[in-house]
C-alpha atoms as a PDB file:
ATOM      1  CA  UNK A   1      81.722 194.924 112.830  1.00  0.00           C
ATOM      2  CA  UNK A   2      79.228 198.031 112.403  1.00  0.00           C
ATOM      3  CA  UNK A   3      80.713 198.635 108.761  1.00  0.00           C
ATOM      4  CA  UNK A   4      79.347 195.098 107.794  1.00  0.00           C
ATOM      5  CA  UNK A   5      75.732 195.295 109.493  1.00  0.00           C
ATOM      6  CA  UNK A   6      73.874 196.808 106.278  1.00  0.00           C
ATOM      7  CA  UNK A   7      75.501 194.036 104.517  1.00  0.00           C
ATOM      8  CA  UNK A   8      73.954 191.314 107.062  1.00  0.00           C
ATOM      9  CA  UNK A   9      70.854 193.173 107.069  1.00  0.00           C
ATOM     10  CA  UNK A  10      70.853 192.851 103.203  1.00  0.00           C
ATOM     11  CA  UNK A  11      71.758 189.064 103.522  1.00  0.00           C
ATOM     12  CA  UNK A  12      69.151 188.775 105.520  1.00  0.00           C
ATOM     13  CA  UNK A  13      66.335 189.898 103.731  1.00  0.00           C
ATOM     14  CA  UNK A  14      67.558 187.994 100.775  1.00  0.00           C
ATOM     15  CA  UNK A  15      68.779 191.461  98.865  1.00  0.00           C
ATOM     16  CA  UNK A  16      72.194 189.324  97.548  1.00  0.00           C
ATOM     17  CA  UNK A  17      72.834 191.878  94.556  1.00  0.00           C
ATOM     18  CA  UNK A  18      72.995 194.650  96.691  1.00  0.00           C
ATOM     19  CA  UNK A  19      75.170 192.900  99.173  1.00  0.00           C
ATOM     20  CA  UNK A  20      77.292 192.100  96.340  1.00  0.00           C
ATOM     21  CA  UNK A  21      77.560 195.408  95.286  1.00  0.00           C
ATOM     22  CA  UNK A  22      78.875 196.282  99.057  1.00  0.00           C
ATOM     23  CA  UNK A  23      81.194 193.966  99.427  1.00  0.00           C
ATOM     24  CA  UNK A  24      82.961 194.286  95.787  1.00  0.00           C
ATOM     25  CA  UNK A  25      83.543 197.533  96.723  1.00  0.00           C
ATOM     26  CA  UNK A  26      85.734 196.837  99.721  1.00  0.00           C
ATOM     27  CA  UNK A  27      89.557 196.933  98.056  1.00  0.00           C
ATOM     28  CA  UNK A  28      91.062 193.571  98.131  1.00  0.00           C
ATOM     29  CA  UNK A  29      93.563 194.643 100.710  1.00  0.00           C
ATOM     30  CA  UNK A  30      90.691 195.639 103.408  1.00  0.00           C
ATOM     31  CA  UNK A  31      88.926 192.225 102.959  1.00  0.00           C
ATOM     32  CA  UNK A  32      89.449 190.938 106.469  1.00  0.00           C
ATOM     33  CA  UNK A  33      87.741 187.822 107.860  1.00  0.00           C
ATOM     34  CA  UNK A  34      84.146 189.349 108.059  1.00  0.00           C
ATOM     35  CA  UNK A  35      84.213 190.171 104.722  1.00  0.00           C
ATOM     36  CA  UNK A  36      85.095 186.549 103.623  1.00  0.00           C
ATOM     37  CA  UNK A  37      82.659 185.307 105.537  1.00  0.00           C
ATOM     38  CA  UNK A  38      80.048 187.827 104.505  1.00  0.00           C
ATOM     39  CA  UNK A  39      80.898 187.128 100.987  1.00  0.00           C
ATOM     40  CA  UNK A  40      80.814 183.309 101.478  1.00  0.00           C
ATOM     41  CA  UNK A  41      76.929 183.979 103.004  1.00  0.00           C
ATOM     42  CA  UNK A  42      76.178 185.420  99.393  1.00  0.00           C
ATOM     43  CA  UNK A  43      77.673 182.812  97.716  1.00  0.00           C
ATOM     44  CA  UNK A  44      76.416 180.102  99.790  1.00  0.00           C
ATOM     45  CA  UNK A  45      72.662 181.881  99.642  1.00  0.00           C
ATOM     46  CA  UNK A  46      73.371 182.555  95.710  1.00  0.00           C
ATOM     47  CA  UNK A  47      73.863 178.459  95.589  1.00  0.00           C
ATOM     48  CA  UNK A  48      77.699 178.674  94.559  1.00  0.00           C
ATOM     49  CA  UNK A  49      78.849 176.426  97.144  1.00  0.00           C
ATOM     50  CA  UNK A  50      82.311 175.678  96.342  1.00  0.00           C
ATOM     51  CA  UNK A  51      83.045 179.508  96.195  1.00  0.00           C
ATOM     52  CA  UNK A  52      81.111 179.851  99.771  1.00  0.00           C
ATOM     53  CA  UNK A  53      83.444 176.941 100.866  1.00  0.00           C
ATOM     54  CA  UNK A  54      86.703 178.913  99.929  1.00  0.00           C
ATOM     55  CA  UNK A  55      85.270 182.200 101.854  1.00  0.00           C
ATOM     56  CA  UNK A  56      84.217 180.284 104.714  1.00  0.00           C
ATOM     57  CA  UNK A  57      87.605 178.338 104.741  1.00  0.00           C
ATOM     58  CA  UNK A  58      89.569 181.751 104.445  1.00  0.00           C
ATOM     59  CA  UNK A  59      87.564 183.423 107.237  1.00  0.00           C
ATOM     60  CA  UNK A  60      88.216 180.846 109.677  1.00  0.00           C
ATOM     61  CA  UNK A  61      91.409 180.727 109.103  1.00  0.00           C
ATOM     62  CA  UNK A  62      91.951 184.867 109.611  1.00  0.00           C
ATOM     63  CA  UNK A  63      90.106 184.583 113.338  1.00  0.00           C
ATOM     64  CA  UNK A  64      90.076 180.805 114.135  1.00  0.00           C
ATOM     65  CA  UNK A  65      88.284 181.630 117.123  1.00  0.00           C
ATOM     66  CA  UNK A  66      84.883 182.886 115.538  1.00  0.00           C
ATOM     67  CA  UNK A  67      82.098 180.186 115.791  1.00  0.00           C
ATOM     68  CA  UNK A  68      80.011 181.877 113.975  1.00  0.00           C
ATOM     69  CA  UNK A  69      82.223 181.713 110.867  1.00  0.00           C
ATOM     70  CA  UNK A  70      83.554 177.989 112.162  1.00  0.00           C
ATOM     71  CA  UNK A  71      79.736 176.728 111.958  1.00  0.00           C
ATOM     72  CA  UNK A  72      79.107 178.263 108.341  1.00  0.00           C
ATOM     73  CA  UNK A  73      82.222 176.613 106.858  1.00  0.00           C
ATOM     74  CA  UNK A  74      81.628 173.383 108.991  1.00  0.00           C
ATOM     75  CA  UNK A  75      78.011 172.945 106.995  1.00  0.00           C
ATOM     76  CA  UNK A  76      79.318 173.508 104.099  1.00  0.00           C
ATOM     77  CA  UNK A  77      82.229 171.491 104.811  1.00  0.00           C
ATOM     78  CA  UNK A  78      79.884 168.278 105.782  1.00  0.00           C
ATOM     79  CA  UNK A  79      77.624 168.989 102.511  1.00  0.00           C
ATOM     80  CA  UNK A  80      80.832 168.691 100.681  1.00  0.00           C
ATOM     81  CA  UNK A  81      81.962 164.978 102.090  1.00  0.00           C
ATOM     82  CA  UNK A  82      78.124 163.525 101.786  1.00  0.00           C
ATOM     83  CA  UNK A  83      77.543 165.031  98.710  1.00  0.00           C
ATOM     84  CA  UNK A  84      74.206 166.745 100.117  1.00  0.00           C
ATOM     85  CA  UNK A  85      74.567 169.745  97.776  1.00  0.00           C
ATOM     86  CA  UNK A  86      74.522 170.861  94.158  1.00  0.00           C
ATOM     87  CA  UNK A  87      77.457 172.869  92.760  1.00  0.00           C
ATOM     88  CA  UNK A  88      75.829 174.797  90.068  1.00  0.00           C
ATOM     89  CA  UNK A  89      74.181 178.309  90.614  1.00  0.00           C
ATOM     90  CA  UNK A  90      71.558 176.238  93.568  1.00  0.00           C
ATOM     91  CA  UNK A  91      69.662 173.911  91.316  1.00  0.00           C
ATOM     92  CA  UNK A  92      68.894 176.669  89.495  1.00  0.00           C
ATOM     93  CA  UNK A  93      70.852 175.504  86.238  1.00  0.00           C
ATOM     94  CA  UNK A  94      70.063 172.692  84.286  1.00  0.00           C
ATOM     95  CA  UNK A  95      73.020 170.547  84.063  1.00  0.00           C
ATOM     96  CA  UNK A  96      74.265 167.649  82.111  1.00  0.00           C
ATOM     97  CA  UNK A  97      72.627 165.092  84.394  1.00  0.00           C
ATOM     98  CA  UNK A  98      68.950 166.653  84.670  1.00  0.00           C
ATOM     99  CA  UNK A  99      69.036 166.772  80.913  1.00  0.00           C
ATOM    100  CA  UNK A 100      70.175 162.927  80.924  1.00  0.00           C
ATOM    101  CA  UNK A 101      67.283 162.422  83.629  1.00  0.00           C
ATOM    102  CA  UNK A 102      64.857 164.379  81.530  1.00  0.00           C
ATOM    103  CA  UNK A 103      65.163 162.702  78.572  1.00  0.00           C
ATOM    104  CA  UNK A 104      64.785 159.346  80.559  1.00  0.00           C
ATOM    105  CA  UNK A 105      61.850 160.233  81.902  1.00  0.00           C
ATOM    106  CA  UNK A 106      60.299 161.150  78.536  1.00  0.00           C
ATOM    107  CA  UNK A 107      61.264 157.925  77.162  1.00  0.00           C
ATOM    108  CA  UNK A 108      59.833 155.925  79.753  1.00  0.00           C
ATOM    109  CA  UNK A 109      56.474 157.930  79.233  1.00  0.00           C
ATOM    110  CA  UNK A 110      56.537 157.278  75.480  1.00  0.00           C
ATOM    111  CA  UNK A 111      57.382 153.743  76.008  1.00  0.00           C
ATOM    112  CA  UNK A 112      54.151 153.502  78.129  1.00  0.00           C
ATOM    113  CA  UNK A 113      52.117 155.183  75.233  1.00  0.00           C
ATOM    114  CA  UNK A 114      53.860 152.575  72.193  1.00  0.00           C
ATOM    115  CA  UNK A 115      56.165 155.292  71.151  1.00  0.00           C
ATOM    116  CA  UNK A 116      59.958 155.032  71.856  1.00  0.00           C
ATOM    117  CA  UNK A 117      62.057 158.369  71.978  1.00  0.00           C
ATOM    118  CA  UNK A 118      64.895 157.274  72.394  1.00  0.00           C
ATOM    119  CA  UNK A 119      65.997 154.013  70.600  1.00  0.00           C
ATOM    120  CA  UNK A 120      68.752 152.435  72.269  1.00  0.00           C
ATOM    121  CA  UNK A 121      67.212 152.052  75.564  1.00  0.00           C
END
């Protein structure tokens, strides 16, 4: 669709914000299944996979016979059952468990110097 080519152009060259910006500005009830799938691109480049997932998901379902959308959501789909991926903002957000694994780490490294940070383990 020619209406979404500065969009994939954007995508492209990794200019997400501005693609953003495009896309939010289409009204909710001109979204058709390029849009979803556009959006889903920026999500899934942006590292919010789930949300990419949903896009994807919606934009195969409004033209089931695009392969081009079927392939996205299909990657993202298999990432989903093998647990390939992270879920929050791309690995770019510390979460719960790379704090746990963090402080781990620095234990074990005290340990080996005769210190102990943390005491229970």
């Amino acid at each position: 669709d020619s209406r979404y080519r500065d969009v994939r152009t954007m995508i492209a060259q990794g200019r997400l914000s501005d693609a953003e910006v495009l896309l939010d500005g289409v009204q909710s009830h001109a979204r058709d299944a390029e849009w979803f799938f556009l959006k889903g691109s920026v999500l899934y480049k942006k590292g919010w996979l789930d949300d990419a997932y949903t896009h994807f998901a919606t934009a195969c379902r409004m033209n089931p016979q695009n392969m081009e959308y079927r392939q996205a959501y299909n990657t993202v789909a298999m990432g989903r059952q093998t647990g390939s991926y992270r879920t929050v903002n791309g690995g770019q957000e510390c979460t719960g468990c790379d704090v746990c694994n963090s402080l781990i780490c620095a234990d074990c490294c005290c340990e080996c110097m005769g210190g102990d940070l943390i005491r229970c383990c």
